[in-house]
Protein backbone atom coordinates (compact mmCIF):
# COMPACT_ATOMS: atom_id res chain seq x y z
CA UNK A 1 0.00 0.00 0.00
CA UNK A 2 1.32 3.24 -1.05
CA UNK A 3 0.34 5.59 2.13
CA UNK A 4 1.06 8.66 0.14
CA UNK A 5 -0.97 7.76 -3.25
CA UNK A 6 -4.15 7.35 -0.89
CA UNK A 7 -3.98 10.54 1.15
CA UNK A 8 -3.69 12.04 -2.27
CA UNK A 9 -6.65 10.32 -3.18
CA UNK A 10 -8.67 11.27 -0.36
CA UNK A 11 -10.69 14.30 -0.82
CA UNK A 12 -13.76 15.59 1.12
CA UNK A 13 -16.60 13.63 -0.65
CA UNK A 14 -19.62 15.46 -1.32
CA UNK A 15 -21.73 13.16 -3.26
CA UNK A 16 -22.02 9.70 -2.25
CA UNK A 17 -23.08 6.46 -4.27
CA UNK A 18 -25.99 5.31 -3.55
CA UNK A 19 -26.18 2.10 -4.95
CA UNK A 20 -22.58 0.72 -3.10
CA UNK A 21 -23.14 0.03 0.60
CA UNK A 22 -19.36 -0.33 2.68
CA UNK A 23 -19.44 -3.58 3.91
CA UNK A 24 -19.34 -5.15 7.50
CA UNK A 25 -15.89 -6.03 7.36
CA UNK A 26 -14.69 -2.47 6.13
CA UNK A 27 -17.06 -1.00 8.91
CA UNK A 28 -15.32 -2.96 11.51
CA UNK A 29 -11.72 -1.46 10.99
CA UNK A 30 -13.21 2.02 10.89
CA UNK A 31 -14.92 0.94 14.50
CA UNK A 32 -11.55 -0.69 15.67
CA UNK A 33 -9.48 2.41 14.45
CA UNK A 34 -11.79 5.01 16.53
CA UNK A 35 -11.41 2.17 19.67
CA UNK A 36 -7.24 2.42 18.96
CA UNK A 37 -7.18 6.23 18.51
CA UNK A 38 -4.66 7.57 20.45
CA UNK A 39 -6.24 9.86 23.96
CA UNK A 40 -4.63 11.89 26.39
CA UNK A 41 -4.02 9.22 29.19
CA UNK A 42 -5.64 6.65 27.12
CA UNK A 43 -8.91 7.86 28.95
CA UNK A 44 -11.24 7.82 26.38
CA UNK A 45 -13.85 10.23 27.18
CA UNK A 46 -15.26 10.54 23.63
CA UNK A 47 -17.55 7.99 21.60
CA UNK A 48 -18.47 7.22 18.14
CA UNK A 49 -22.39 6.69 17.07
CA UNK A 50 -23.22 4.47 13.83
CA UNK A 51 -26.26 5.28 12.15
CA UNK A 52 -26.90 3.49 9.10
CA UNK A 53 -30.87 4.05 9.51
CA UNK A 54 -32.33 6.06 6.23
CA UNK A 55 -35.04 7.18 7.98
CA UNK A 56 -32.97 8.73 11.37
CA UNK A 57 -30.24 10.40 8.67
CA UNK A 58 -32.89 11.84 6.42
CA UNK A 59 -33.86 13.81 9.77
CA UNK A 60 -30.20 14.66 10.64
CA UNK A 61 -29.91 16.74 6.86
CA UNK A 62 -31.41 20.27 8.02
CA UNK A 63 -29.30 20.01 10.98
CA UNK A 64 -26.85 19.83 8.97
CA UNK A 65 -27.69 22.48 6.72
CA UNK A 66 -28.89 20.28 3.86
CA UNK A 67 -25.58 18.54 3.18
CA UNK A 68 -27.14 15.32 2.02
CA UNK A 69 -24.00 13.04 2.63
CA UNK A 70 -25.77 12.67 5.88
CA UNK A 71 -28.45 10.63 4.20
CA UNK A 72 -26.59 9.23 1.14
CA UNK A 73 -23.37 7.76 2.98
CA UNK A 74 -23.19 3.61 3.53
CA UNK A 75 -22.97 5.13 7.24
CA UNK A 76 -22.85 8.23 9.26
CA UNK A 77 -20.30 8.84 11.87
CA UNK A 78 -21.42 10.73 15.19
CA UNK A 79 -18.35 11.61 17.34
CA UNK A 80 -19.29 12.56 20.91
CA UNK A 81 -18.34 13.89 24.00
CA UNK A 82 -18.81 13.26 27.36
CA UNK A 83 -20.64 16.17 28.88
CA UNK A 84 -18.46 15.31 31.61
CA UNK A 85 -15.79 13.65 33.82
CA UNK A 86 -16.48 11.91 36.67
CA UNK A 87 -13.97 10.35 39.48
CA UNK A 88 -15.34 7.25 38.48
CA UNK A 89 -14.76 7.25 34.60
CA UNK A 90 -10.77 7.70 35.59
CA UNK A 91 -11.11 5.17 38.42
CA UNK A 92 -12.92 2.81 35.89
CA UNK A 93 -9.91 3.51 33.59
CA UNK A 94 -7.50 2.60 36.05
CA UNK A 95 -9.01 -0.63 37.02
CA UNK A 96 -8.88 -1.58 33.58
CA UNK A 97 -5.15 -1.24 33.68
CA UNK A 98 -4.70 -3.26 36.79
CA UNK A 99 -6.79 -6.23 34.94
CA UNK A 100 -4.86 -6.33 31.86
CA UNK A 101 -1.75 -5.32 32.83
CA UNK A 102 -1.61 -7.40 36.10
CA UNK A 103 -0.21 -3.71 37.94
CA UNK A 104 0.07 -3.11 41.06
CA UNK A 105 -1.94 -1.01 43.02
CA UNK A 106 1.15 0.69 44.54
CA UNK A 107 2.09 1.80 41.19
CA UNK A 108 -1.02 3.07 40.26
CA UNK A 109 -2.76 5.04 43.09
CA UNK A 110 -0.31 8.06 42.60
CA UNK A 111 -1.35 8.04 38.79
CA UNK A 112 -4.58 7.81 39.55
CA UNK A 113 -4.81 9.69 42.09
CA UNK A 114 -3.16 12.72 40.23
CA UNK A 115 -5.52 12.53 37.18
CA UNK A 116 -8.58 12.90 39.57
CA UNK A 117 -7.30 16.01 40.80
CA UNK A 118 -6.33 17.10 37.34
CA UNK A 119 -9.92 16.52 36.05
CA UNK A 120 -11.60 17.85 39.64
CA UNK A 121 -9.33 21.47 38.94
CA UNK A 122 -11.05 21.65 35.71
CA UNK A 123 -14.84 23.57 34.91
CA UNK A 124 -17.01 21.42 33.37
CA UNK A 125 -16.38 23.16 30.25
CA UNK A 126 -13.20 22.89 30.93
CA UNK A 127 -13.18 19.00 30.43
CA UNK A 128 -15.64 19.36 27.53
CA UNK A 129 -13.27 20.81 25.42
CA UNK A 130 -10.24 18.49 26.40
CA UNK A 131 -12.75 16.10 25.40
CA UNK A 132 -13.12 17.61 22.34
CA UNK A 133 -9.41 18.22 21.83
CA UNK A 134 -9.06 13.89 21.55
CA UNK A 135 -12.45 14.26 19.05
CA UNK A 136 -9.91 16.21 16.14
CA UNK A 137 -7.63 13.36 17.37
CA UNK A 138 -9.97 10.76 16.54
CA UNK A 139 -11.51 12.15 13.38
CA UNK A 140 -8.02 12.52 11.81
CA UNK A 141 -6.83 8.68 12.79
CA UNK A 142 -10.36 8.18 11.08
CA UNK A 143 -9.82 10.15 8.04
CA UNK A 144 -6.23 8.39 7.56
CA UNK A 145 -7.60 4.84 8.39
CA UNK A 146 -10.48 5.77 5.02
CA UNK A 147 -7.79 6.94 3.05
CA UNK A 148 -5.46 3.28 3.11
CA UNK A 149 -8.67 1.13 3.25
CA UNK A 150 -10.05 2.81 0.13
CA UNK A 151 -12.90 4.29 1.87
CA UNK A 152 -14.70 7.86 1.05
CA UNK A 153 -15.44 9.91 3.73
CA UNK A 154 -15.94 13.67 4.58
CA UNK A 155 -15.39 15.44 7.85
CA UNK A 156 -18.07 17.86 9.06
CA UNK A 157 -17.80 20.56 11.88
CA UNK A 158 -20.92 22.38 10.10
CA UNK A 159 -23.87 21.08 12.15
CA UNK A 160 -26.02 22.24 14.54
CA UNK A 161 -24.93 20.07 17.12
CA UNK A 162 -28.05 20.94 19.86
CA UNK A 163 -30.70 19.05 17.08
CA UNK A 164 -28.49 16.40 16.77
CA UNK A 165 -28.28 15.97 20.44
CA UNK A 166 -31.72 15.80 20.48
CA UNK A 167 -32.59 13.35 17.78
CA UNK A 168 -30.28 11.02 19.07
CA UNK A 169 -30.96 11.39 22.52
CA UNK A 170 -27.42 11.78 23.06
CA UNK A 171 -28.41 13.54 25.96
CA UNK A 172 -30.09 10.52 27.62
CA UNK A 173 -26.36 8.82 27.16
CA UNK A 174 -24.66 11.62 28.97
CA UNK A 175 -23.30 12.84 25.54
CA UNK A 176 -22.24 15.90 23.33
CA UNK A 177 -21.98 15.52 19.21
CA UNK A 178 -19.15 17.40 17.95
CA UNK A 179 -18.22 16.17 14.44
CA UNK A 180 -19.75 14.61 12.00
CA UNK A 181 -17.83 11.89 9.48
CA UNK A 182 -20.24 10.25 6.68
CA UNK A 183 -18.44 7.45 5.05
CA UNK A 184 -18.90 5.14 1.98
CA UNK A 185 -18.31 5.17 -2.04
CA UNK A 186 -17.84 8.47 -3.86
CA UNK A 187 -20.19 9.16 -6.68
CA UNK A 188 -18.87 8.85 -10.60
CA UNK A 189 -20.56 12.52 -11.11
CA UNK A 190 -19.08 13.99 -8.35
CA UNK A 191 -17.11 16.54 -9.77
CA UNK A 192 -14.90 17.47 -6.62
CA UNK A 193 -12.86 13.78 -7.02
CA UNK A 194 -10.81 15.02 -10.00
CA UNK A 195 -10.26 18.39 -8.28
CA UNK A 196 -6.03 18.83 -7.69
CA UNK A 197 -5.17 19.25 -3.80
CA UNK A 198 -4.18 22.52 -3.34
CA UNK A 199 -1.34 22.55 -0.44
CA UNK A 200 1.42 25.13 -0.02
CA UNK A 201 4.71 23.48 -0.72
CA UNK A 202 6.20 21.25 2.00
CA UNK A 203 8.84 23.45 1.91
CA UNK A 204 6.55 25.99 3.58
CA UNK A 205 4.64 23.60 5.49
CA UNK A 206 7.59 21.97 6.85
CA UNK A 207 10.30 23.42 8.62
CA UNK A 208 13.38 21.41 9.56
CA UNK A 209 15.75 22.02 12.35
């Protein structure tokens, strides 16, 4: 696989095929990418919503100001927040470690410990938007993971992110939508796939020291 030759071919699609549905097996390395993403402290305070129903995407358009690769993607992508961070969620995490790992508590506690107080010296909106700091994290290891498995996708901040809370119920789930990824097959017609990137050169992108 030439990494390089599919980040060139990615582009933001914005007209989906219809008629080609991603299948089950591609959908599952998209779902195990977003689980392997990278997080500050491996804490994990975002999560990732699947819709593939017609019906619950063809309401999620207006929201999303009529962009229709809501609807017409194989699937649409929800990333979420947390609307918050409890002592528990980093205790939780913690325990996790000791099962897997087999480490000691003495090792841990301090750790622990120190993360709690991190999280407890933060506002609530405070942690909401570290939360959605490891969300751009996410959607990028997403974007990159499309790109080598051949998969068309386009990342979307422009939503009204309130409506979609509400459809969803995301607030039932303790939950905040911040970006939006529809993914599946471009469209032959759309015109935007033979577009050239336009970057600066990576001599001005880039600086070596």
């Amino acid at each position: 696989m030439d990494t390089i030759k599919q980040l060139k071919w990615r582009y933001a699609t914005k007209k989906f095929d219809t008629t080609k549905t991603l299948s089950k097996a591609k959908l599952d390395v998209i779902l195990q990418a977003f689980n392997l993403t990278a997080t500050s402290f491996g804490l994990q305070t975002i999560k990732l919503v699947v819709i593939e129903d017609k019906d619950i995407r063809g309401a999620l358009v207006a929201p999303a100001f009529g962009q229709k690769q809501v609807q017409n993607a194989s699937y649409l992508l929800v990333i979420c927040i947390q609307k918050n961070i409890e002592d528990t969620d980093v205790t939780t995490y913690y325990n996790n470690i000791k099962s897997i790992r087999n480490t000691s508590e003495t090792i841990l506690k301090p750790y622990r410990d120190e993360l709690i107080k991190m999280m407890q010296d933060k506002t609530v909106k405070e942690r909401q938007q570290w939360s959605t700091n490891q969300a751009y994290i996410a959607l990028g290891n997403l974007m990159t993971v499309c790109a080598i498995e051949g998969i068309d996708a386009c990342p979307m901040e422009g939503f009204l992110p309130d409506q979609y809370d509400e459809i969803l119920k995301l607030d039932k789930k303790g939950l905040k939508s911040v970006l939006l990824l529809p993914i599946g097959y471009r469209a032959e017609d759309d015109m935007f796939s033979t577009f050239k990137k336009v970057r600066k050169p990576i001599e001005e992108a880039v600086i070596k020291i």
